[in-house]
N, C-alpha and C. Protein backbone atom coordinates (compact mmCIF):
# COMPACT_ATOMS: atom_id res chain seq x y z
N UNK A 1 4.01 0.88 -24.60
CA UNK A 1 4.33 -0.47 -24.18
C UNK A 1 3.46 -1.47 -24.94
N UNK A 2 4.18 -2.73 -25.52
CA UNK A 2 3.05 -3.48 -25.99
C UNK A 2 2.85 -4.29 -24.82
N UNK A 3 1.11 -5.02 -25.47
CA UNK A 3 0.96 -5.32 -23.96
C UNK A 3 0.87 -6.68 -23.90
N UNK A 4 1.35 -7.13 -22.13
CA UNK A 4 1.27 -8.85 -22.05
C UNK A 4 0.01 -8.78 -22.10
N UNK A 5 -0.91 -9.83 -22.05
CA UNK A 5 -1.90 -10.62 -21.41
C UNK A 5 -2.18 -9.88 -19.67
N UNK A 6 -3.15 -9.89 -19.60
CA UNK A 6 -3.66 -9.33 -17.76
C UNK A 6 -2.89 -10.87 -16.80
N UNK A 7 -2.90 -12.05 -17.54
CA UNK A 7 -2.47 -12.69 -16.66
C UNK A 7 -1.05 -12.92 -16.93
N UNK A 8 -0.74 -12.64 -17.97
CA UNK A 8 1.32 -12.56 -18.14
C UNK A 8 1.40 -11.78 -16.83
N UNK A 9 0.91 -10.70 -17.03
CA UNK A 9 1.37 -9.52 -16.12
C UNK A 9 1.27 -9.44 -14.72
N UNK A 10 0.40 -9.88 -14.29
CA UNK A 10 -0.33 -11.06 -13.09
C UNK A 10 1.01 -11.71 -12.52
N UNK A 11 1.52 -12.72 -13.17
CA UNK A 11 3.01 -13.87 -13.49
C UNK A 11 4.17 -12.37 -13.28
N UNK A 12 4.16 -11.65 -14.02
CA UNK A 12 5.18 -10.78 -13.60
C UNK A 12 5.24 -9.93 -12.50
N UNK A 13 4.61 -9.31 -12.32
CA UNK A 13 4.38 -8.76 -11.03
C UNK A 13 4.44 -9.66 -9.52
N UNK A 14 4.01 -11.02 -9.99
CA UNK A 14 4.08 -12.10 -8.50
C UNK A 14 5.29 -12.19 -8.69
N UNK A 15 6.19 -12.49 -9.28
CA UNK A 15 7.60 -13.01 -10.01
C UNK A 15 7.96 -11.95 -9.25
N UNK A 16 7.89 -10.54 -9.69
CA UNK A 16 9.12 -9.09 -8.96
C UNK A 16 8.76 -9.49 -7.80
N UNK A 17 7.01 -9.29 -7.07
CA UNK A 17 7.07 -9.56 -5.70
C UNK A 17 7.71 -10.27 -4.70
N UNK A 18 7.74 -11.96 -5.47
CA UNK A 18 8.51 -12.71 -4.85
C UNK A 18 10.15 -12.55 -4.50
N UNK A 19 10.66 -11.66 -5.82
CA UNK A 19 12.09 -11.97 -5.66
C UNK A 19 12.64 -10.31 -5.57
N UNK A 20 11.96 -9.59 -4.95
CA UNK A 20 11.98 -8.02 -4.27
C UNK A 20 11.93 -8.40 -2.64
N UNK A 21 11.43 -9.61 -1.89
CA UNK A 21 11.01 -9.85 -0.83
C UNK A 21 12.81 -10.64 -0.63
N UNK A 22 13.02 -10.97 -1.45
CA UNK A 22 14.38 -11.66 -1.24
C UNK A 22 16.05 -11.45 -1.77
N UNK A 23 15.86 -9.82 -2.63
CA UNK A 23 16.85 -9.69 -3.19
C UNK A 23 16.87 -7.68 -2.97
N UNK A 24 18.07 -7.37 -2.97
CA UNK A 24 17.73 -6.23 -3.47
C UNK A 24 17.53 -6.27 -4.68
N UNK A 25 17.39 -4.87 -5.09
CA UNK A 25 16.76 -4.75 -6.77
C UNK A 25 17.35 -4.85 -7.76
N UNK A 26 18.96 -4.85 -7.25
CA UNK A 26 20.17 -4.11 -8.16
C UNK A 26 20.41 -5.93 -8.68
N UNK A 27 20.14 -7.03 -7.49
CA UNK A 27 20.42 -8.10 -7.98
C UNK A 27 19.10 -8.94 -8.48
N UNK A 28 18.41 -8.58 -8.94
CA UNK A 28 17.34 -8.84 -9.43
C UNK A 28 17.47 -8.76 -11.16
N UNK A 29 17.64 -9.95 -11.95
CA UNK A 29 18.21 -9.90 -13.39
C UNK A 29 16.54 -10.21 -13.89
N UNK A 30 17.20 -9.71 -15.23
CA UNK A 30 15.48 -10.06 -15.89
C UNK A 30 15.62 -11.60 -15.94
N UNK A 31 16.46 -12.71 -16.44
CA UNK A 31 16.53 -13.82 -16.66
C UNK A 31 15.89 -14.31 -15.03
N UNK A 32 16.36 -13.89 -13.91
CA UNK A 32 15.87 -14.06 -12.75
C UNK A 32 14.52 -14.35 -12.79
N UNK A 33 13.78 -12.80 -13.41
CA UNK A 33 12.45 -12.50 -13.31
C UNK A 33 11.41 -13.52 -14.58
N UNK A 34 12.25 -13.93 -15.65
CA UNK A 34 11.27 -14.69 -16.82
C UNK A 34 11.12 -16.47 -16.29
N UNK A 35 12.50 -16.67 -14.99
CA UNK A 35 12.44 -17.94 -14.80
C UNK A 35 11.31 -18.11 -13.83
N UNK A 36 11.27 -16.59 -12.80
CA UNK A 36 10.21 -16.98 -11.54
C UNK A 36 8.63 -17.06 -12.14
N UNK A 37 8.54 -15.92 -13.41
CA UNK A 37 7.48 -16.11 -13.68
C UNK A 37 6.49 -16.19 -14.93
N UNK A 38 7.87 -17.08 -15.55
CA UNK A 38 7.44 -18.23 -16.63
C UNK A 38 7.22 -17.42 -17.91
N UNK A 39 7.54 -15.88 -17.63
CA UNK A 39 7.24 -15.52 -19.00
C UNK A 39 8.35 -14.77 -19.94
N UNK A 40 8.77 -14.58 -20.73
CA UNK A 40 10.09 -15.07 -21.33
C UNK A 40 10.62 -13.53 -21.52
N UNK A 41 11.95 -13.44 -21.40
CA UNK A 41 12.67 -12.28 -20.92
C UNK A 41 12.23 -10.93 -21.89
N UNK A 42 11.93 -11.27 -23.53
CA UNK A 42 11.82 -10.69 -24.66
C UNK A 42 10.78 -10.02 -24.55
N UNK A 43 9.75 -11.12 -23.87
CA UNK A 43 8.21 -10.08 -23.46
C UNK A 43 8.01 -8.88 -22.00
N UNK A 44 9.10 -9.54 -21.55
CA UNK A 44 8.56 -8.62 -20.39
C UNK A 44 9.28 -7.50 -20.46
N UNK A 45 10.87 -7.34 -21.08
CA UNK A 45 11.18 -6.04 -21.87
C UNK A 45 10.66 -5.33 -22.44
N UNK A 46 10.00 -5.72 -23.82
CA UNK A 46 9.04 -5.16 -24.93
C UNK A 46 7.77 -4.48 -24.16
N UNK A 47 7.21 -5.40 -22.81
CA UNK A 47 6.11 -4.72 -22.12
C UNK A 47 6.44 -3.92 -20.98
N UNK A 48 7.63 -3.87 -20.43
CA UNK A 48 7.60 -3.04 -19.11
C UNK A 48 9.12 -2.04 -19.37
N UNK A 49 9.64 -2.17 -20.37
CA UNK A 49 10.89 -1.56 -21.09
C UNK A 49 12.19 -1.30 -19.66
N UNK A 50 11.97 -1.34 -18.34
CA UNK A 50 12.97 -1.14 -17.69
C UNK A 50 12.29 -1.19 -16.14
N UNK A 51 13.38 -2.16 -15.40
CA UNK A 51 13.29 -2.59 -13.90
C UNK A 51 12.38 -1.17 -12.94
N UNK A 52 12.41 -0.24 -13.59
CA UNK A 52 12.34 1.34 -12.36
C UNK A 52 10.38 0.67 -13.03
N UNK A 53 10.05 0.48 -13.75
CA UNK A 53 8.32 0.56 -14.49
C UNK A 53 8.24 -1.09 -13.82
N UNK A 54 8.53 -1.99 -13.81
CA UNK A 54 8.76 -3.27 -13.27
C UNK A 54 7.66 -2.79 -12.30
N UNK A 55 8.71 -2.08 -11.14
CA UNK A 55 8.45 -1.38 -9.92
C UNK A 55 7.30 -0.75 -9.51
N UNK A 56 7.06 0.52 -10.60
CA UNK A 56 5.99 1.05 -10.35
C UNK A 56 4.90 0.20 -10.38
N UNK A 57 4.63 -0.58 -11.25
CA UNK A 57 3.54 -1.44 -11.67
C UNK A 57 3.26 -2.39 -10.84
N UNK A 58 4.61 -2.97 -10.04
CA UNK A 58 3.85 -3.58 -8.74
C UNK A 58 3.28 -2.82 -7.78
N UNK A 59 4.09 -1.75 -7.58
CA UNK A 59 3.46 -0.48 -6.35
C UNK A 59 2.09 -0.10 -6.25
N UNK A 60 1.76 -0.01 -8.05
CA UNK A 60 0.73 0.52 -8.22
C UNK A 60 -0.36 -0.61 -8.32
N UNK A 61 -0.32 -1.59 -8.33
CA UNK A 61 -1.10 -2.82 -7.72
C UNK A 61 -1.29 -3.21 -6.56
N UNK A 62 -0.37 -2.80 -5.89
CA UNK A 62 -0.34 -3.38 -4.34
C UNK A 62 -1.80 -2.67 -3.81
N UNK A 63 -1.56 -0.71 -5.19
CA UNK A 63 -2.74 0.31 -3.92
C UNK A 63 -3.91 -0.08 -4.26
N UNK A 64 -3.82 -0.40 -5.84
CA UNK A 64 -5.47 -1.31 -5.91
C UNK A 64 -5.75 -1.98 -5.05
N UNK A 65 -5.18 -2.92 -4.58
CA UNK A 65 -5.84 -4.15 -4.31
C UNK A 65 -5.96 -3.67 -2.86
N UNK A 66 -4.98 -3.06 -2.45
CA UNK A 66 -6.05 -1.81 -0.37
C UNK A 66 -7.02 -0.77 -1.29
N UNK A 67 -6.85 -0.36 -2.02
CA UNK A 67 -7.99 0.80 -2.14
C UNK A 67 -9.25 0.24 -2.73
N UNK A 68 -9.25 -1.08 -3.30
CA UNK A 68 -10.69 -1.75 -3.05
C UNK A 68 -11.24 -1.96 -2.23
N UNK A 69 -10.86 -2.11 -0.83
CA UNK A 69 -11.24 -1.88 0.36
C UNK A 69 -12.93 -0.87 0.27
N UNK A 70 -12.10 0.25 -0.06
CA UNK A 70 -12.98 1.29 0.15
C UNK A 70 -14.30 1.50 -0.33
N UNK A 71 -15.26 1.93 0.18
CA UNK A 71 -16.23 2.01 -0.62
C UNK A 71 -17.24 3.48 -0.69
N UNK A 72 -18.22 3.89 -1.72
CA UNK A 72 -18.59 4.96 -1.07
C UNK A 72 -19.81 4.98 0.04
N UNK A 73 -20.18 6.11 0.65
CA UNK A 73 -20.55 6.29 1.79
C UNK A 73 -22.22 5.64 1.63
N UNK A 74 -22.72 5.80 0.65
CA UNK A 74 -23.84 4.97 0.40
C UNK A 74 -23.84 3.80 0.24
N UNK A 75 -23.08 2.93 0.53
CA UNK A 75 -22.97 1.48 0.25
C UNK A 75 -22.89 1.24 1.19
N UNK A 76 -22.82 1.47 2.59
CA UNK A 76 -22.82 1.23 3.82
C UNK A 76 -23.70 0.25 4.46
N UNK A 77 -23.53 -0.48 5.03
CA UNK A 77 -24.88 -1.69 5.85
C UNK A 77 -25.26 -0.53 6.71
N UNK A 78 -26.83 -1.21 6.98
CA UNK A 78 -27.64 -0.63 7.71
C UNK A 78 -27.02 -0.28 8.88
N UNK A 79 -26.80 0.74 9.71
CA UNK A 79 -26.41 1.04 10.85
C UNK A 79 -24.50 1.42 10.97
N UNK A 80 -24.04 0.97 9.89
CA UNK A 80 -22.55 1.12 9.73
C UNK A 80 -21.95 2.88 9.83
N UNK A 81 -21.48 2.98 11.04
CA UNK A 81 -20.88 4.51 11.09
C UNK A 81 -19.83 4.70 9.75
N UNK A 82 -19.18 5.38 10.25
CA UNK A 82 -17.74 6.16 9.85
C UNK A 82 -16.81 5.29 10.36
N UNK A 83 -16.94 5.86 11.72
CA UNK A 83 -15.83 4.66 12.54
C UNK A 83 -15.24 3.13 11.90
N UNK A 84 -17.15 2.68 11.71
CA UNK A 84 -16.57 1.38 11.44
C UNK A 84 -15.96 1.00 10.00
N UNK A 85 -16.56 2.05 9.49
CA UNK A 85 -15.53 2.17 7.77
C UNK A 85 -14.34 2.82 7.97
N UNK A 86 -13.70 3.37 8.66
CA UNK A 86 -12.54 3.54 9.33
C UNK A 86 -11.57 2.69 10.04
N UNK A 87 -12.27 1.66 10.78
CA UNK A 87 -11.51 0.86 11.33
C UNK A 87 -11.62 -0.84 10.00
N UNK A 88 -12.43 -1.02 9.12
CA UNK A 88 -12.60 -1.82 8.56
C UNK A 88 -11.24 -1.62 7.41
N UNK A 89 -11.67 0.00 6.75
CA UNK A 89 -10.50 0.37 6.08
C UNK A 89 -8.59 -0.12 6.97
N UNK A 90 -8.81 0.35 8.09
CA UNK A 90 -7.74 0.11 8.81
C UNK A 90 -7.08 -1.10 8.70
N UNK A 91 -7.85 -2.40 9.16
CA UNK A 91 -8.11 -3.57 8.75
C UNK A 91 -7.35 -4.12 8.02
N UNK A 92 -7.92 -3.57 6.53
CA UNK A 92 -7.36 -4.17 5.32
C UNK A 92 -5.97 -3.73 5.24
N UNK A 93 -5.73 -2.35 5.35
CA UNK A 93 -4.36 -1.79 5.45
C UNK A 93 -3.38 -2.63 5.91
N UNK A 94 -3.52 -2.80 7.52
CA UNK A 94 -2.71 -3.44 7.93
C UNK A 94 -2.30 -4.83 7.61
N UNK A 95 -3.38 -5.70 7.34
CA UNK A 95 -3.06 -6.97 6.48
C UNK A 95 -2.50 -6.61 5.67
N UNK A 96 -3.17 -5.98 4.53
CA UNK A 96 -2.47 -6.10 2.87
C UNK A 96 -1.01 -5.84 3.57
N UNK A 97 -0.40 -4.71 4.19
CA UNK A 97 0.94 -4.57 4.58
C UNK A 97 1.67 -6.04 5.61
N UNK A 98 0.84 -5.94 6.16
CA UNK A 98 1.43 -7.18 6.77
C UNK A 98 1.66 -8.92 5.80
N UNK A 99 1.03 -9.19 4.81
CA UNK A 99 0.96 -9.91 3.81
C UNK A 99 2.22 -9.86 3.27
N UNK A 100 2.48 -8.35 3.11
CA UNK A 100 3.90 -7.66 2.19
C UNK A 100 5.29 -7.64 3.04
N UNK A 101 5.02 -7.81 3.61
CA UNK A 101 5.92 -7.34 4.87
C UNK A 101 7.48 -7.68 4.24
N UNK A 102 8.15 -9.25 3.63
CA UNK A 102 9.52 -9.01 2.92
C UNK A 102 9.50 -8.11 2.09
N UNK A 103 8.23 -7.93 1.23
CA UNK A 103 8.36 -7.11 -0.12
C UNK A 103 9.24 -5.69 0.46
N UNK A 104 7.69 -5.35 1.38
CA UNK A 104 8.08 -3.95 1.77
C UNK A 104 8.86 -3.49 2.41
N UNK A 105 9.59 -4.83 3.32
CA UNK A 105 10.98 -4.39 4.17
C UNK A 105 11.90 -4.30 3.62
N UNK A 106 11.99 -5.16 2.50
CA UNK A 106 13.26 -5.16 1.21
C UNK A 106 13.43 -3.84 0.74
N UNK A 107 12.08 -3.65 0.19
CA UNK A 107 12.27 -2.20 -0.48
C UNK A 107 12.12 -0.71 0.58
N UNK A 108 12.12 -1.10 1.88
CA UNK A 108 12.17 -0.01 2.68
C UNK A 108 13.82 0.42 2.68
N UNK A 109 14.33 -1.17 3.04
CA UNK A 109 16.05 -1.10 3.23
C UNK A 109 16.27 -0.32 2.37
N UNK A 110 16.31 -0.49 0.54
CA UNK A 110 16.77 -0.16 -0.19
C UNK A 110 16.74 1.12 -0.43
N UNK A 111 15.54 1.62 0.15
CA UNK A 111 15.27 3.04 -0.30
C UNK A 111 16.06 3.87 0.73
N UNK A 112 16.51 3.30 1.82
CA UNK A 112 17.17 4.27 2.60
C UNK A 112 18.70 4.39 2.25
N UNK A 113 19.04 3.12 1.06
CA UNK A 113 20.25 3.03 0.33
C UNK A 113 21.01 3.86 -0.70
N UNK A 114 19.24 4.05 -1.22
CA UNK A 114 19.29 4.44 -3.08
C UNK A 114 18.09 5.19 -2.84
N UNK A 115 18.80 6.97 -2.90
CA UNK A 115 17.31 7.88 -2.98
C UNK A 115 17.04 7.53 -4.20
N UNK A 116 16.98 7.19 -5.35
CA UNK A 116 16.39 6.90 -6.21
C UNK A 116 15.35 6.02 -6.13
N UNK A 117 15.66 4.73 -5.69
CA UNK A 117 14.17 3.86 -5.32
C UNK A 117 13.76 4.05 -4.21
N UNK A 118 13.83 4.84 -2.82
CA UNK A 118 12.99 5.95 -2.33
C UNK A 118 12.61 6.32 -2.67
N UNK A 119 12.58 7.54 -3.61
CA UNK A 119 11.68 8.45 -4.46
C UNK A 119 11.01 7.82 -5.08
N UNK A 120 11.04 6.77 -5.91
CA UNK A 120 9.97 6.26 -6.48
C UNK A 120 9.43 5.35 -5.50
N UNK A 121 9.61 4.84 -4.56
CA UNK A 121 8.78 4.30 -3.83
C UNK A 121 7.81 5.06 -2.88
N UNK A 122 8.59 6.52 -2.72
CA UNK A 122 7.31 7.45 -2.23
C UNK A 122 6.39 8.69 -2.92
N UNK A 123 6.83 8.18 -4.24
CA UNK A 123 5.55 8.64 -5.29
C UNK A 123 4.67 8.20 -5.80
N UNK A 124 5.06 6.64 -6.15
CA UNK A 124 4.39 5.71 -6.54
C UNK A 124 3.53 4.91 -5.57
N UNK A 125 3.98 5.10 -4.52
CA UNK A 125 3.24 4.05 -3.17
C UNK A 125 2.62 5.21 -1.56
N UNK A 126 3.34 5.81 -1.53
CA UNK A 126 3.12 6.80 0.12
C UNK A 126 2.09 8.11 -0.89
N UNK A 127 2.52 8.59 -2.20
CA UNK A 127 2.05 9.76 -2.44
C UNK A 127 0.39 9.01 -3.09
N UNK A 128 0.76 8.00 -4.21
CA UNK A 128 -0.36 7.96 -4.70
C UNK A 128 -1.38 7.40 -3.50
N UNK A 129 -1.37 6.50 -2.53
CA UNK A 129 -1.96 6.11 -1.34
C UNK A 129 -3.00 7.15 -0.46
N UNK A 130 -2.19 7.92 -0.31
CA UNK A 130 -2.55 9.23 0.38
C UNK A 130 -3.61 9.83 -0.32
N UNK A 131 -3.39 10.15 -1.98
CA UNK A 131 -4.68 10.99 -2.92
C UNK A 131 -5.67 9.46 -2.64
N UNK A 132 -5.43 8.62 -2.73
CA UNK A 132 -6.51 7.34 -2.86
C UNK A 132 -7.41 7.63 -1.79
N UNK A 133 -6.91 7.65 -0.30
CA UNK A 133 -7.59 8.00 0.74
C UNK A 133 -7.97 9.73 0.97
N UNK A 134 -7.17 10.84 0.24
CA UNK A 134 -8.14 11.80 0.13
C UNK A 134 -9.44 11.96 -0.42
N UNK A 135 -9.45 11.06 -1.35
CA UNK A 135 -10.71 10.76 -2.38
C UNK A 135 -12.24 9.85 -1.53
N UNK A 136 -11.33 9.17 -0.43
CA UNK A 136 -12.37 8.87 0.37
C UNK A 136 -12.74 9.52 1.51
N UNK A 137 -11.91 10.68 2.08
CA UNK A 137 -12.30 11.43 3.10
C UNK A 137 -13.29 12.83 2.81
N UNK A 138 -12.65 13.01 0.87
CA UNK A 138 -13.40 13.99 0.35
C UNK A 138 -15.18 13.83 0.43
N UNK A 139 -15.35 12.50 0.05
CA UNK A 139 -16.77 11.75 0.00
C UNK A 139 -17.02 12.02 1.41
N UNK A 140 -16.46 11.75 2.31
CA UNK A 140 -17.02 11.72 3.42
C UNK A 140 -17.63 13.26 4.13
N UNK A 141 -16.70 13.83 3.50
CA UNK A 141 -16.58 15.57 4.02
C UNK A 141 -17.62 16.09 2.59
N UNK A 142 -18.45 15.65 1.70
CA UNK A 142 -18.67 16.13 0.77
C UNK A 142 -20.36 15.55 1.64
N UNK A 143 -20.22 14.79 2.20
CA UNK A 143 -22.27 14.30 2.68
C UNK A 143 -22.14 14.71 4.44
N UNK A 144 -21.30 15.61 4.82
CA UNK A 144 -20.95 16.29 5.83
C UNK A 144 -20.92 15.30 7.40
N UNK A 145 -19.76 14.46 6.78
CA UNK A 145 -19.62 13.39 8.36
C UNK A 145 -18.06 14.28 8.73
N UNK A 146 -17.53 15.12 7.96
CA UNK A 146 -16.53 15.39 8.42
C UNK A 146 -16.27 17.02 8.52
N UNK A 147 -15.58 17.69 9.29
CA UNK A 147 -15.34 19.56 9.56
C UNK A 147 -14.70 19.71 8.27
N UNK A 148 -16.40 21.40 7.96
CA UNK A 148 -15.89 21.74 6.46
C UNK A 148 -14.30 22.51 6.26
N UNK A 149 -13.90 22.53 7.33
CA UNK A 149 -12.51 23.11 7.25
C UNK A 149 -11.44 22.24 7.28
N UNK A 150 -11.59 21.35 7.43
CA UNK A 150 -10.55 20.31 7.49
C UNK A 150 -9.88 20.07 6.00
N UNK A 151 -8.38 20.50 6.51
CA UNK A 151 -7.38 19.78 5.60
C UNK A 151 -7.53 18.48 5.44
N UNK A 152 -8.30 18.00 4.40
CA UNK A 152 -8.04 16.68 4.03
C UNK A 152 -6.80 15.58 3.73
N UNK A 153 -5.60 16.28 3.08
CA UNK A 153 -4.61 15.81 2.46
C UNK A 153 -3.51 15.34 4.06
N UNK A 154 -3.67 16.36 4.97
CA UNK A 154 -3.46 16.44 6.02
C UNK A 154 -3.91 15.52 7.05
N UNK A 155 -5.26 15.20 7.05
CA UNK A 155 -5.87 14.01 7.61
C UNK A 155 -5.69 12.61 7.03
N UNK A 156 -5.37 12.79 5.89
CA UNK A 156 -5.04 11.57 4.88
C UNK A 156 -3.48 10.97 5.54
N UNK A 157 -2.69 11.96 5.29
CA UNK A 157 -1.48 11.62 5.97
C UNK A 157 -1.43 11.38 6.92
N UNK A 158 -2.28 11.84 8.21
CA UNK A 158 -1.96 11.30 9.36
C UNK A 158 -2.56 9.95 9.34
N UNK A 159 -3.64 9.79 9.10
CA UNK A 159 -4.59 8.35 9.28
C UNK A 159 -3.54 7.48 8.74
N UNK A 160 -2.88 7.41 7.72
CA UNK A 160 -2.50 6.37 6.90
C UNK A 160 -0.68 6.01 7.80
N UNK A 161 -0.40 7.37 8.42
CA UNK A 161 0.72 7.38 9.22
C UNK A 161 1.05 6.31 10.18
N UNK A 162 -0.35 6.89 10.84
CA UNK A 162 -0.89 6.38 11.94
C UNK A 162 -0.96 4.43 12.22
N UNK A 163 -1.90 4.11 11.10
CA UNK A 163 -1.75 2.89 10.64
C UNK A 163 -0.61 2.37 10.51
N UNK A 164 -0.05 2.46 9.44
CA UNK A 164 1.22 1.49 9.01
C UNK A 164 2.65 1.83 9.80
N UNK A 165 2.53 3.10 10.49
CA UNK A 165 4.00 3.07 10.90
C UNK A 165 4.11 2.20 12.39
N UNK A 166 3.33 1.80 13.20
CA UNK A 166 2.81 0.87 13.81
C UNK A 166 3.79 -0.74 13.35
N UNK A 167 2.78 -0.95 11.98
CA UNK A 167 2.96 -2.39 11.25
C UNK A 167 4.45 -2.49 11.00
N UNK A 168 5.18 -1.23 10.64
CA UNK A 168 6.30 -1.45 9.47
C UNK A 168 7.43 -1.65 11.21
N UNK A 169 6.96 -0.75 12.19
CA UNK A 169 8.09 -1.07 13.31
C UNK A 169 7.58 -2.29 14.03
N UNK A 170 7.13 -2.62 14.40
CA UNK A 170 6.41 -4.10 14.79
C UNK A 170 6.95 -5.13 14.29
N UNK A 171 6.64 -5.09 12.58
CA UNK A 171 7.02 -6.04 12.00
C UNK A 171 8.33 -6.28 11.18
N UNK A 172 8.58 -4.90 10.54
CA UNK A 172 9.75 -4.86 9.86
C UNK A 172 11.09 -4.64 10.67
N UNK A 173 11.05 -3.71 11.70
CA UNK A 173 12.56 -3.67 12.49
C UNK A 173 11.80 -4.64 13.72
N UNK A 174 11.45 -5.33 13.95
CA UNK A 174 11.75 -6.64 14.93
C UNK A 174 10.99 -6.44 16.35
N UNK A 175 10.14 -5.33 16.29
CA UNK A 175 9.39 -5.24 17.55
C UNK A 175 8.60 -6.88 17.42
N UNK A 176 7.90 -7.43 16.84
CA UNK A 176 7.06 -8.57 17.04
C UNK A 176 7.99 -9.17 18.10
N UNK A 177 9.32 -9.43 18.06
CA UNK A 177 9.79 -9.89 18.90
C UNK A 177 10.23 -9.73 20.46
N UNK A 178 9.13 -8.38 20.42
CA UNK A 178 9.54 -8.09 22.00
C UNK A 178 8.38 -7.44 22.53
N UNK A 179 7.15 -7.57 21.48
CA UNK A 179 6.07 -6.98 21.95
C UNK A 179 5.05 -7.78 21.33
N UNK A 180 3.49 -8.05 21.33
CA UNK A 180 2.45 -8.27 20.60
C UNK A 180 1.44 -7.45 20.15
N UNK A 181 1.47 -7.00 18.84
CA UNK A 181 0.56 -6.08 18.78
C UNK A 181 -0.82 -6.39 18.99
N UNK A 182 -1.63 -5.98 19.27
CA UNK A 182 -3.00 -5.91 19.72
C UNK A 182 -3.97 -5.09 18.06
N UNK A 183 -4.39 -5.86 17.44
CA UNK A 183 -4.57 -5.17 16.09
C UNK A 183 -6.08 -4.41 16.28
N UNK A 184 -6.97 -5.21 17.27
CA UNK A 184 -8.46 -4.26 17.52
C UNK A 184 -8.04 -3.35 18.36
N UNK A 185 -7.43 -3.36 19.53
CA UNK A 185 -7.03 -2.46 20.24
C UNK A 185 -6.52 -1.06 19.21
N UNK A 186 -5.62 -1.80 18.74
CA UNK A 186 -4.95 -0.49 17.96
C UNK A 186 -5.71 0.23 16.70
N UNK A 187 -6.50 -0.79 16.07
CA UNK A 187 -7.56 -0.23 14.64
C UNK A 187 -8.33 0.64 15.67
N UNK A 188 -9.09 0.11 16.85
CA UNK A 188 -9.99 1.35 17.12
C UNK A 188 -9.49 2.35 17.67
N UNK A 189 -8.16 2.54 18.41
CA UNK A 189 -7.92 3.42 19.16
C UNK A 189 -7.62 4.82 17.96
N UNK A 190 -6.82 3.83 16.68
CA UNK A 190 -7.10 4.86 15.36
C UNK A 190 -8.11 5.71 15.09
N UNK A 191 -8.95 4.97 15.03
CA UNK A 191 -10.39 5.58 14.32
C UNK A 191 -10.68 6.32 15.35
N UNK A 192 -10.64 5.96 16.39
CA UNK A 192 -11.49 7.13 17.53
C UNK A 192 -10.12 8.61 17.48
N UNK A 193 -9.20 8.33 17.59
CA UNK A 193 -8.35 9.16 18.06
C UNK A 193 -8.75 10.55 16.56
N UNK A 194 -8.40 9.98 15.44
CA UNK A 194 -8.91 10.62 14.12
C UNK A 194 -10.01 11.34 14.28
N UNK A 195 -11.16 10.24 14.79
CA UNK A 195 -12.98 11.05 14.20
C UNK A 195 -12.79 12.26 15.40
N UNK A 196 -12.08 12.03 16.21
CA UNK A 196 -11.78 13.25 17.13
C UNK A 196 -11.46 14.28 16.34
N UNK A 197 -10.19 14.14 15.77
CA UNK A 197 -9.69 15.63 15.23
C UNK A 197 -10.58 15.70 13.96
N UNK A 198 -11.04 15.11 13.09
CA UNK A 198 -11.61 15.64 11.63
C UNK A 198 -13.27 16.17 11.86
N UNK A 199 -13.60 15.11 12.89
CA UNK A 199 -15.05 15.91 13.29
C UNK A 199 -15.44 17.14 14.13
């Protein structure tokens, strides 16, 4: 790929975001995408060669910007458990998703439309997510806050389950409208329910 500029790409990626939150994908034209985000149809071909990489490249930004969240276990403030890097992690999760919420309801619809952007939405976003947070449970289980037998990949999936499937029915199929979620209530009842089973 040749490459835009970090901030062309910046412009493109806000551009898909914006008009993924409001379109399916199939009606999503590149001329669409160079008008929302100013950068001209020729470049963003030449740099992202086809709508399916468009995709990934936002997906795969979205996990940066939650998996900065994280930090390792030595960087901790004085007195800071697990828990509370658990429920802090939680935190961010649920915002960053809740932030996303057209993006990700758009592309939830779609994927239950088109196994094709399913599949890439759960390789690129649910699979890589999951190794992101194995990598932090490994740390954790590696300075022994967590049972040396524990399936990690397994705990990864549930924690992250746990979290967002909450957000995505709440917010995306229309519970907000018949319930209020309680977000401390629910971050800690996470973390405790978890440090139960992994410890």
């Amino acid at each position: 790929m040749t490459a835009l500029t970090a901030e062309q790409q910046r412009k493109v990626l806000d551009g898909a975001v914006q008009l993924f939150a409001k379109s399916d994908l199939d009606a999503i034209t590149l001329d669409k995408l160079s008008r929302t985000s100013g950068i001209s149809s020729f470049d963003i071909v030449r740099h992202y060669q086809s709508r399916e990489n468009i995709l990934v490249a936002v997906l795969e930004r979205e996990l940066e910007l939650m998996a900065s969240a994280a930090h390792a276990p030595e960087l901790r403030m004085p007195g800071e458990t697990l828990r509370d890097e658990l429920q802090v992690l939680a935190r961010v999760i649920l915002e960053e998703y809740r932030r996303r919420i057209p993006f990700l309801g758009r592309l939830l619809a779609q994927s239950l439309q088109d196994p094709k952007v399913g599949a890439l939405f759960y390789r690129c976003f649910i699979v890589q997510g999951r190794r992101l947070f194995t990598e932090f449970l490994n740390e954790r289980k590696a300075v022994g806050e967590l049972r040396r037998d524990l399936d990690v990949e397994a705990a990864a999936a549930i924690f992250l389950a746990a979290v967002t499937g909450p957000i995505l029915l709440v917010e995306v199929f229309g519970g907000r409208d018949v319930e209020r979620l309680d977000d401390d209530r629910l971050l800690a009842s996470i973390a405790d329910v978890f440090l139960r089973g992994v410890r």
